[in-house]
N, C-alpha and C. Protein backbone atom coordinates (compact mmCIF):
# COMPACT_ATOMS: atom_id res chain seq x y z
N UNK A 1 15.14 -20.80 -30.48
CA UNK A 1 13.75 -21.03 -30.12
C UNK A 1 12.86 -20.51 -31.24
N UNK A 2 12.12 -21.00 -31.98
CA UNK A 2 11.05 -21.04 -32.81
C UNK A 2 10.26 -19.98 -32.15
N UNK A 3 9.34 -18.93 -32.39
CA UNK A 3 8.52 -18.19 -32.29
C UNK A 3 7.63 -17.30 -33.17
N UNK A 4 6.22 -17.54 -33.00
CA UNK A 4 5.48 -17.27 -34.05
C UNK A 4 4.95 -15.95 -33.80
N UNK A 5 4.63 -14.76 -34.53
CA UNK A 5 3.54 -14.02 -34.06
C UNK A 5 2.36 -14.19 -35.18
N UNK A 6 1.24 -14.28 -34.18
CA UNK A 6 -0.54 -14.42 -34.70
C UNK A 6 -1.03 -12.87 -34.46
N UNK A 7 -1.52 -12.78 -35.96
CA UNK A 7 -2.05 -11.52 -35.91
C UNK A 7 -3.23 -11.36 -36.68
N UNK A 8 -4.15 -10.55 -35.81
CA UNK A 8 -5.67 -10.73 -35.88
C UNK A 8 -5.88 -9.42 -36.86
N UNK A 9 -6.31 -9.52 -37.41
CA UNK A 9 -6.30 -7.93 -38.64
C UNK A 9 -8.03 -7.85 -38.67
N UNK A 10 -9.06 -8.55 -37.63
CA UNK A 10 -10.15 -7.83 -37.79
C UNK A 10 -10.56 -7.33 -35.49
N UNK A 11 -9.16 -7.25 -35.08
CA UNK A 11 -9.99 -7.06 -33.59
C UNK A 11 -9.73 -5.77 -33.48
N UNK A 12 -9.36 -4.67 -34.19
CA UNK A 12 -8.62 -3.63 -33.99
C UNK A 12 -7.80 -3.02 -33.54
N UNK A 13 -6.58 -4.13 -32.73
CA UNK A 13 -5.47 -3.50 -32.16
C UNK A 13 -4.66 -3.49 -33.28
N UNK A 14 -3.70 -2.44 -33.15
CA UNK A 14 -2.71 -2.31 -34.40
C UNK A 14 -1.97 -3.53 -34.32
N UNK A 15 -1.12 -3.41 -35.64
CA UNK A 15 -0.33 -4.89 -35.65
C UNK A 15 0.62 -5.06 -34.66
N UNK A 16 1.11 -3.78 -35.08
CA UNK A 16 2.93 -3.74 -33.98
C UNK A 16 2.01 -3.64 -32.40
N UNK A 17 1.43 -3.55 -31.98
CA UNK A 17 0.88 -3.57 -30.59
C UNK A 17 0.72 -4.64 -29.91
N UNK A 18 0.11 -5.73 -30.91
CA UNK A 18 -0.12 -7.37 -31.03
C UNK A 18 1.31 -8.10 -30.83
N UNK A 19 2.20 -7.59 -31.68
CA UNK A 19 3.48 -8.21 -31.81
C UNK A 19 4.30 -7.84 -30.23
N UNK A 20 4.10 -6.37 -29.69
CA UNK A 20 4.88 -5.98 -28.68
C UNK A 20 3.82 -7.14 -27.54
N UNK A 21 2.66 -7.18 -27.74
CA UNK A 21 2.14 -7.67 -26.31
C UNK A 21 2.49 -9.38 -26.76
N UNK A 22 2.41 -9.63 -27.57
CA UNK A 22 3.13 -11.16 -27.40
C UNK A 22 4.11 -11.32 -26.54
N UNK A 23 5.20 -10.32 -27.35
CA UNK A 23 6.48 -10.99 -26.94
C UNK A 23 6.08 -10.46 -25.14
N UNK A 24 5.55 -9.55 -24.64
CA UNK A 24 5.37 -9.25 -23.06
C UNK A 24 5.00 -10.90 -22.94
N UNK A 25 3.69 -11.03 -23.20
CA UNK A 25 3.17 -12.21 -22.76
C UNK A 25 4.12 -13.50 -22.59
N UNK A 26 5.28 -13.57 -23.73
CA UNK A 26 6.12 -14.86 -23.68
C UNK A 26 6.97 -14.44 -22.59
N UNK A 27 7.68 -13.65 -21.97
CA UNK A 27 8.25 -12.73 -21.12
C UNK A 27 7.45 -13.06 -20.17
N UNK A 28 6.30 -13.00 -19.92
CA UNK A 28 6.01 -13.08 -18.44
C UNK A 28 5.50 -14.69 -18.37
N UNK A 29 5.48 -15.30 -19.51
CA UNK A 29 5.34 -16.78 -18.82
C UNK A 29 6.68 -17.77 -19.35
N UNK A 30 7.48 -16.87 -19.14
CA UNK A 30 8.87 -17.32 -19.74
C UNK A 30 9.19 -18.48 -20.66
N UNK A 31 8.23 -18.18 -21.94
CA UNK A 31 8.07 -19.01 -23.14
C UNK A 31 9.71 -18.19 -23.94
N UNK A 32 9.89 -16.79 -23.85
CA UNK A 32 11.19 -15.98 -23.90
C UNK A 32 11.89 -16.27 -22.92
N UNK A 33 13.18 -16.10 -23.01
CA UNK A 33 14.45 -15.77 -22.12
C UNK A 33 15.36 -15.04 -22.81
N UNK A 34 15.82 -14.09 -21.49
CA UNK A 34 17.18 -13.34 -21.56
C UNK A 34 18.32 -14.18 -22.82
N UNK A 35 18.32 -13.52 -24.21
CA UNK A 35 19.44 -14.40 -24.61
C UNK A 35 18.48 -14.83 -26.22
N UNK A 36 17.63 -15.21 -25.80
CA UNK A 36 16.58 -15.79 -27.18
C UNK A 36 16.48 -14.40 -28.31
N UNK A 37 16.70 -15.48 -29.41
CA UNK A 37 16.63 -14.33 -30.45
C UNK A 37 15.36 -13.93 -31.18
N UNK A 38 14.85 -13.24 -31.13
CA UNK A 38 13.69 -12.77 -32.08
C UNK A 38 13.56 -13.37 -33.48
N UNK A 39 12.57 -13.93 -34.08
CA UNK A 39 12.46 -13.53 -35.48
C UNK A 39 12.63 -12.58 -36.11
N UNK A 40 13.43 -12.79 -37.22
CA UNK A 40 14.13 -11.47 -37.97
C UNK A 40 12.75 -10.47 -38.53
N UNK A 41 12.88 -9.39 -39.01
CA UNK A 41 12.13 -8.45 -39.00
C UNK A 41 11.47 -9.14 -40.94
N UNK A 42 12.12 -9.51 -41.66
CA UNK A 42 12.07 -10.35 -42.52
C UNK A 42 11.28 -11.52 -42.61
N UNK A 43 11.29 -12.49 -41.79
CA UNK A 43 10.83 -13.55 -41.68
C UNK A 43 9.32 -13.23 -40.98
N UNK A 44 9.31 -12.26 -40.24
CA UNK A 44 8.10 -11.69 -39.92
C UNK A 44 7.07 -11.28 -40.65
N UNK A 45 7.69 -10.34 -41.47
CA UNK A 45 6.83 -10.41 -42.55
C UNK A 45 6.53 -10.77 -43.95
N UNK A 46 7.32 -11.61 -43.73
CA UNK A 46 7.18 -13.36 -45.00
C UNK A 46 5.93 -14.15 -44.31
N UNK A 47 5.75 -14.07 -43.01
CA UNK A 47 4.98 -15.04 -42.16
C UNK A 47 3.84 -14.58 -42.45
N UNK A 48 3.71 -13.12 -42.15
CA UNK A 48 2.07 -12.80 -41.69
C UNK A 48 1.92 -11.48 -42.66
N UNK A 49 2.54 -11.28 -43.55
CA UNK A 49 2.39 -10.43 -45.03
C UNK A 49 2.23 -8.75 -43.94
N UNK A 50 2.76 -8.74 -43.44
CA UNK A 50 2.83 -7.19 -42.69
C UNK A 50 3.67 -6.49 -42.92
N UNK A 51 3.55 -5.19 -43.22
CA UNK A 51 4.39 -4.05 -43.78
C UNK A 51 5.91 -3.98 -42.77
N UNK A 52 6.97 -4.22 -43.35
CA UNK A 52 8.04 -4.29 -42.76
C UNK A 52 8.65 -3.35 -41.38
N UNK A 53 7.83 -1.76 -41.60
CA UNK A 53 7.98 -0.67 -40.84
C UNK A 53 7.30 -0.92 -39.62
N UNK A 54 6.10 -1.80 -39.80
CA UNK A 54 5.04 -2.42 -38.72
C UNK A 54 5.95 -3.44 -37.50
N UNK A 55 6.66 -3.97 -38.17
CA UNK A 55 7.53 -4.97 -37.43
C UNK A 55 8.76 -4.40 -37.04
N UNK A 56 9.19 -3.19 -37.60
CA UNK A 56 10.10 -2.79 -36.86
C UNK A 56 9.97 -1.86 -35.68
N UNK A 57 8.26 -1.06 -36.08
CA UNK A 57 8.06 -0.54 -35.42
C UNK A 57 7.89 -1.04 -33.52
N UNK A 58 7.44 -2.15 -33.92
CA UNK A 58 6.90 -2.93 -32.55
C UNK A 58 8.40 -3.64 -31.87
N UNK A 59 9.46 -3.84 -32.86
CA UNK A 59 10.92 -3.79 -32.24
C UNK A 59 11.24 -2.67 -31.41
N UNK A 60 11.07 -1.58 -32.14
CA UNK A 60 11.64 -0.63 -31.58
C UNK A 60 10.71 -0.01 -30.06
N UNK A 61 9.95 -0.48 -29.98
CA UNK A 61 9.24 -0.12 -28.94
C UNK A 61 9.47 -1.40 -28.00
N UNK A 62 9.79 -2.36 -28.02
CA UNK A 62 10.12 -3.38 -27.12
C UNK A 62 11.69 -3.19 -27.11
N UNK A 63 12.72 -2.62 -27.87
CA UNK A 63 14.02 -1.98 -26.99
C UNK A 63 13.96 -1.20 -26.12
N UNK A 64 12.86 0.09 -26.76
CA UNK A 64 12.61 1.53 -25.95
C UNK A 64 11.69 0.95 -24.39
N UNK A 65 11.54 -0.43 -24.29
CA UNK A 65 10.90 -0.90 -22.90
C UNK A 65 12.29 -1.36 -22.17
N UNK A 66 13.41 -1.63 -22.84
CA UNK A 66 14.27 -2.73 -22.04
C UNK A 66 14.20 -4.02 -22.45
N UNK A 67 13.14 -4.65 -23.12
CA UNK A 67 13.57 -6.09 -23.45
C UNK A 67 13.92 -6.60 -24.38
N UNK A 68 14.22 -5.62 -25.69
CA UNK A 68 15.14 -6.41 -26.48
C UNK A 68 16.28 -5.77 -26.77
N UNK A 69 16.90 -6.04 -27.61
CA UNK A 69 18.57 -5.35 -28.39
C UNK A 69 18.68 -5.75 -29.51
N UNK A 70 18.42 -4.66 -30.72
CA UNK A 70 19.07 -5.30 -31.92
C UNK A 70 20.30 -4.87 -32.23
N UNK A 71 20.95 -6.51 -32.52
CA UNK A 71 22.48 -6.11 -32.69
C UNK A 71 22.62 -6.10 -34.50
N UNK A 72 23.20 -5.25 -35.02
CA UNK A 72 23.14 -4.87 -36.33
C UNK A 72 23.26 -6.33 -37.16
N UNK A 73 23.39 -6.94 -38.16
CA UNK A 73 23.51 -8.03 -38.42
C UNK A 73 23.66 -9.13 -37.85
N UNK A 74 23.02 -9.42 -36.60
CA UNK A 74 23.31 -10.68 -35.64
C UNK A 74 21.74 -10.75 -35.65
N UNK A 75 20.76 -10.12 -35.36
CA UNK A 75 19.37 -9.77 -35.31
C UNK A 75 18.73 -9.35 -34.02
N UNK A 76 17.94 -9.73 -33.36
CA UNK A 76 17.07 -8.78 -31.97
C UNK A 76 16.86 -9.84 -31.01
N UNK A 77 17.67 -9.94 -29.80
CA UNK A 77 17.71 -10.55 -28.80
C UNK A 77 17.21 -10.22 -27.91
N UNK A 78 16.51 -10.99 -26.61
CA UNK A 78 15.75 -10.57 -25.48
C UNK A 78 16.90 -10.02 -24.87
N UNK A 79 16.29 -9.13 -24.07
CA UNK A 79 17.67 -8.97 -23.12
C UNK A 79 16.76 -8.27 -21.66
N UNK A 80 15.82 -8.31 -21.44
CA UNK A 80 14.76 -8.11 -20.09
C UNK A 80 13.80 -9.13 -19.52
N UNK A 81 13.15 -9.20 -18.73
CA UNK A 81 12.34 -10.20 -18.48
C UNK A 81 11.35 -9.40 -17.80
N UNK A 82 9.78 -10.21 -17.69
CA UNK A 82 8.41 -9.43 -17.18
C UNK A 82 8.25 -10.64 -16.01
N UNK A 83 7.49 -10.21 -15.34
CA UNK A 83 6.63 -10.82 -14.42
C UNK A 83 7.50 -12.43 -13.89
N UNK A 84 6.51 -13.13 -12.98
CA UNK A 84 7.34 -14.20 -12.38
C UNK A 84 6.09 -15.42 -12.12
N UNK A 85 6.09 -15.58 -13.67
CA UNK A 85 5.18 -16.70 -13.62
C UNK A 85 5.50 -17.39 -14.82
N UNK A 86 4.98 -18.71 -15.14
CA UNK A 86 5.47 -19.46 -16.02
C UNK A 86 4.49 -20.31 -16.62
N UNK A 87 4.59 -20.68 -17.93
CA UNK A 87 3.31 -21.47 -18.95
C UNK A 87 2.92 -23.06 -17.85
N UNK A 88 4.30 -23.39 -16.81
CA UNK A 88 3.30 -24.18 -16.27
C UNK A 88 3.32 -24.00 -14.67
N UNK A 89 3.20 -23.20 -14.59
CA UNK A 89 2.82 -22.45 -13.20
C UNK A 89 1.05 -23.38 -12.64
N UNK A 90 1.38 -23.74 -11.29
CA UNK A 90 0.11 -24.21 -10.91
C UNK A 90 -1.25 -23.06 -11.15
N UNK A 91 -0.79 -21.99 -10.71
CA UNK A 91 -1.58 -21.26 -11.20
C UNK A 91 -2.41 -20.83 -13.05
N UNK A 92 -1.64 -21.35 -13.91
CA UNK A 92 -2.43 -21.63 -15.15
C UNK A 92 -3.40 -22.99 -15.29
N UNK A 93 -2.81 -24.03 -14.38
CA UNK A 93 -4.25 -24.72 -14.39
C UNK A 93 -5.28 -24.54 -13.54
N UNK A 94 -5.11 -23.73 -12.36
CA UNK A 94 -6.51 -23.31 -11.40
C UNK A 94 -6.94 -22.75 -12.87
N UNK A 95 -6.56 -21.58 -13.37
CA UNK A 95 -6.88 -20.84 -14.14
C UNK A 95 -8.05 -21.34 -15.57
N UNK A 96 -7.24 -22.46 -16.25
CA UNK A 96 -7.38 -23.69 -17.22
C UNK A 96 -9.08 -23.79 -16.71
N UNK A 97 -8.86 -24.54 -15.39
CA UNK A 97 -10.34 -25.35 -14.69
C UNK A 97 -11.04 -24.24 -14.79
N UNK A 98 -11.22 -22.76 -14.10
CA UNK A 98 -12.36 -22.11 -14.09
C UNK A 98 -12.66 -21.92 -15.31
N UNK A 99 -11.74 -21.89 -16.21
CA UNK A 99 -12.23 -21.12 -17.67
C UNK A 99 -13.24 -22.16 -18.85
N UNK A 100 -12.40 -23.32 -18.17
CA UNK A 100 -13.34 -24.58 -18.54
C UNK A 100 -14.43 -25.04 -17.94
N UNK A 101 -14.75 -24.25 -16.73
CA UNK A 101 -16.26 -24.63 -15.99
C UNK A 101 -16.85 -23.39 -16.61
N UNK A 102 -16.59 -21.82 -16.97
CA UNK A 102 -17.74 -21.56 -17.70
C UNK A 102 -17.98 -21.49 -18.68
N UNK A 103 -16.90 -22.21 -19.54
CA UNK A 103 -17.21 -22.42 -20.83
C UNK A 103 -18.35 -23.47 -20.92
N UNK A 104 -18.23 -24.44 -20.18
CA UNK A 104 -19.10 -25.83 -19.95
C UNK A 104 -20.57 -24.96 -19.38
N UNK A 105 -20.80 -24.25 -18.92
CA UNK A 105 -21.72 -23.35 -18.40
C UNK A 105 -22.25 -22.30 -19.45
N UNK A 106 -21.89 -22.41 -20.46
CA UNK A 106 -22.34 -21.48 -21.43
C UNK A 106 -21.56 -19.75 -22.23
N UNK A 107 -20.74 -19.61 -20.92
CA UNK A 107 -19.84 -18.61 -20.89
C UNK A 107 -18.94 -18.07 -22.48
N UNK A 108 -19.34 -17.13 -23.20
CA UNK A 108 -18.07 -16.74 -23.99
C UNK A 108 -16.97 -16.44 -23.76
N UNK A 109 -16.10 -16.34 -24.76
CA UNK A 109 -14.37 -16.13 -24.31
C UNK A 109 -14.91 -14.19 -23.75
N UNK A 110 -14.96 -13.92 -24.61
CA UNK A 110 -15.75 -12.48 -23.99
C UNK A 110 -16.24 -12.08 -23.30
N UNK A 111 -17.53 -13.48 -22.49
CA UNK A 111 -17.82 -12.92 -21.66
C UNK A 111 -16.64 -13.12 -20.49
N UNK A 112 -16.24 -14.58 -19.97
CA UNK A 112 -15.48 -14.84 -19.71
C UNK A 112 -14.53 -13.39 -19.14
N UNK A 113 -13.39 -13.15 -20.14
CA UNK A 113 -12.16 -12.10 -20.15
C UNK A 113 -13.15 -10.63 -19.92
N UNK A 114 -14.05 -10.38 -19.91
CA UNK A 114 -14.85 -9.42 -19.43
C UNK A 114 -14.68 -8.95 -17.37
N UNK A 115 -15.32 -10.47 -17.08
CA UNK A 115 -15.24 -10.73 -15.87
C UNK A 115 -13.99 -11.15 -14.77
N UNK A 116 -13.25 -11.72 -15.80
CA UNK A 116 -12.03 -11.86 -15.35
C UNK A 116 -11.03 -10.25 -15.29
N UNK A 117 -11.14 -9.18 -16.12
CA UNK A 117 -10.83 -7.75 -15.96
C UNK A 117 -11.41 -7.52 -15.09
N UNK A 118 -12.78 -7.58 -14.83
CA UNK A 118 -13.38 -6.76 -14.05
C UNK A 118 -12.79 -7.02 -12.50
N UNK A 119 -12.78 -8.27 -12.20
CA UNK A 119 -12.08 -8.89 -10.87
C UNK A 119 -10.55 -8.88 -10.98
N UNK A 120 -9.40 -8.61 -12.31
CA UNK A 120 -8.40 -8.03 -11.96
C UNK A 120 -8.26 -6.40 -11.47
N UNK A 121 -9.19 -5.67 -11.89
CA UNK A 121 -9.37 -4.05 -11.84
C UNK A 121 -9.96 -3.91 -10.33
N UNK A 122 -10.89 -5.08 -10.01
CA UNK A 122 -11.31 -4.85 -8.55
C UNK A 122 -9.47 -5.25 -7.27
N UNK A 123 -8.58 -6.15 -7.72
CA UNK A 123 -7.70 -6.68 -7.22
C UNK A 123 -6.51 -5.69 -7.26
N UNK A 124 -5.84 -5.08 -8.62
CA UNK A 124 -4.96 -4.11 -8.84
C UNK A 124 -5.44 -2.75 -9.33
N UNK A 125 -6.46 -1.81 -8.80
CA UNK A 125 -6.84 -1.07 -9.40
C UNK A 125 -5.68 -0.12 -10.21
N UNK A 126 -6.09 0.38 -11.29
CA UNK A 126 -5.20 1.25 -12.54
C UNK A 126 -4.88 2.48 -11.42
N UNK A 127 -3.62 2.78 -12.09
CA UNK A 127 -3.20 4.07 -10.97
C UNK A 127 -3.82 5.30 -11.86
N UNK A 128 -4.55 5.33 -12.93
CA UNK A 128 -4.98 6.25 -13.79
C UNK A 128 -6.57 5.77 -14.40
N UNK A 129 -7.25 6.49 -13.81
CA UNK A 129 -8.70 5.41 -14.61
C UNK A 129 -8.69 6.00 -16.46
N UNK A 130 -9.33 5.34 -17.14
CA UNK A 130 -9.19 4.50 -18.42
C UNK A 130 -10.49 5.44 -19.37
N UNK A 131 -11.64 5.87 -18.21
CA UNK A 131 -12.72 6.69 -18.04
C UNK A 131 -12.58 7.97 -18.92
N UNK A 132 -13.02 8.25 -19.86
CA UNK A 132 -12.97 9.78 -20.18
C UNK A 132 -14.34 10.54 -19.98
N UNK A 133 -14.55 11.25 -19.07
CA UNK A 133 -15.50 11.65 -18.53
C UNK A 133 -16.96 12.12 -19.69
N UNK A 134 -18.22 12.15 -19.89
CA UNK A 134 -18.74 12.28 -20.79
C UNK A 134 -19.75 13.98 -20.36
N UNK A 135 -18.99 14.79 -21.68
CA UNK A 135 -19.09 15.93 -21.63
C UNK A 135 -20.74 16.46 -22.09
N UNK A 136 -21.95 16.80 -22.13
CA UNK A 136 -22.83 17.27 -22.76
C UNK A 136 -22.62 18.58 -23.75
């Protein structure tokens, strides 16, 4: 399976953070499977000119989760799975339509994913708030 990682070098998440939440993201809409091999740590950063330690780093933190395995010269295989939804889950086109009625409405992607947190945080609240209290 072909797999790309896109990496944004002006939104301020680190690189390897970008790379670990992809591969979650392909994982939970099972664009990954148990078995699929990673792009080599090499080809990674031939792709997107990123410091080699960056890409291993974000390996090694997606073994230290359970979902991958690098096997020494064979390269880094899934071997976990996230969530139980899929790229064509009816639920990504309810999803599709609202995002396309407020875009048609004027809506930024920002504002948009703003409001859409805010109504996941009202739905699953964090078992830890995010808040660091502001000290005088």
């Amino acid at each position: 399976m072909g797999f790309d990682f896109r990496i944004d070098r002006r939104g301020g998440i680190p690189a390897y953070v970008q790379i670990v939440q992809q591969v979650q993201q392909a994982l939970r809409l099972g664009l990954l499977q148990p078995g699929d091999r990673l792009p080599t740590a090499r080809a990674v950063v031939e792709a997107t000119a990123l410091n080699p330690n960056t890409v291993l780093k974000a390996y090694r933190e997606l073994e230290s989760q359970g979902l991958v395995e690098t096997r020494r010269r064979h390269g880094t295989f899934v071997t976990g799975t996230l969530g139980r939804s899929s790229a064509d889950s009816p639920w990504r086109a309810e999803l599709a339509d609202v995002a396309g009625r407020a875009r048609a409405a004027g809506l930024e992607r920002d504002d948009l994913a703003a409001l859409f947190a805010d109504v996941l945080e009202d739905l699953y609240p964090s078992k830890e708030p995010d808040v660091v209290p502001h000290q005088s």
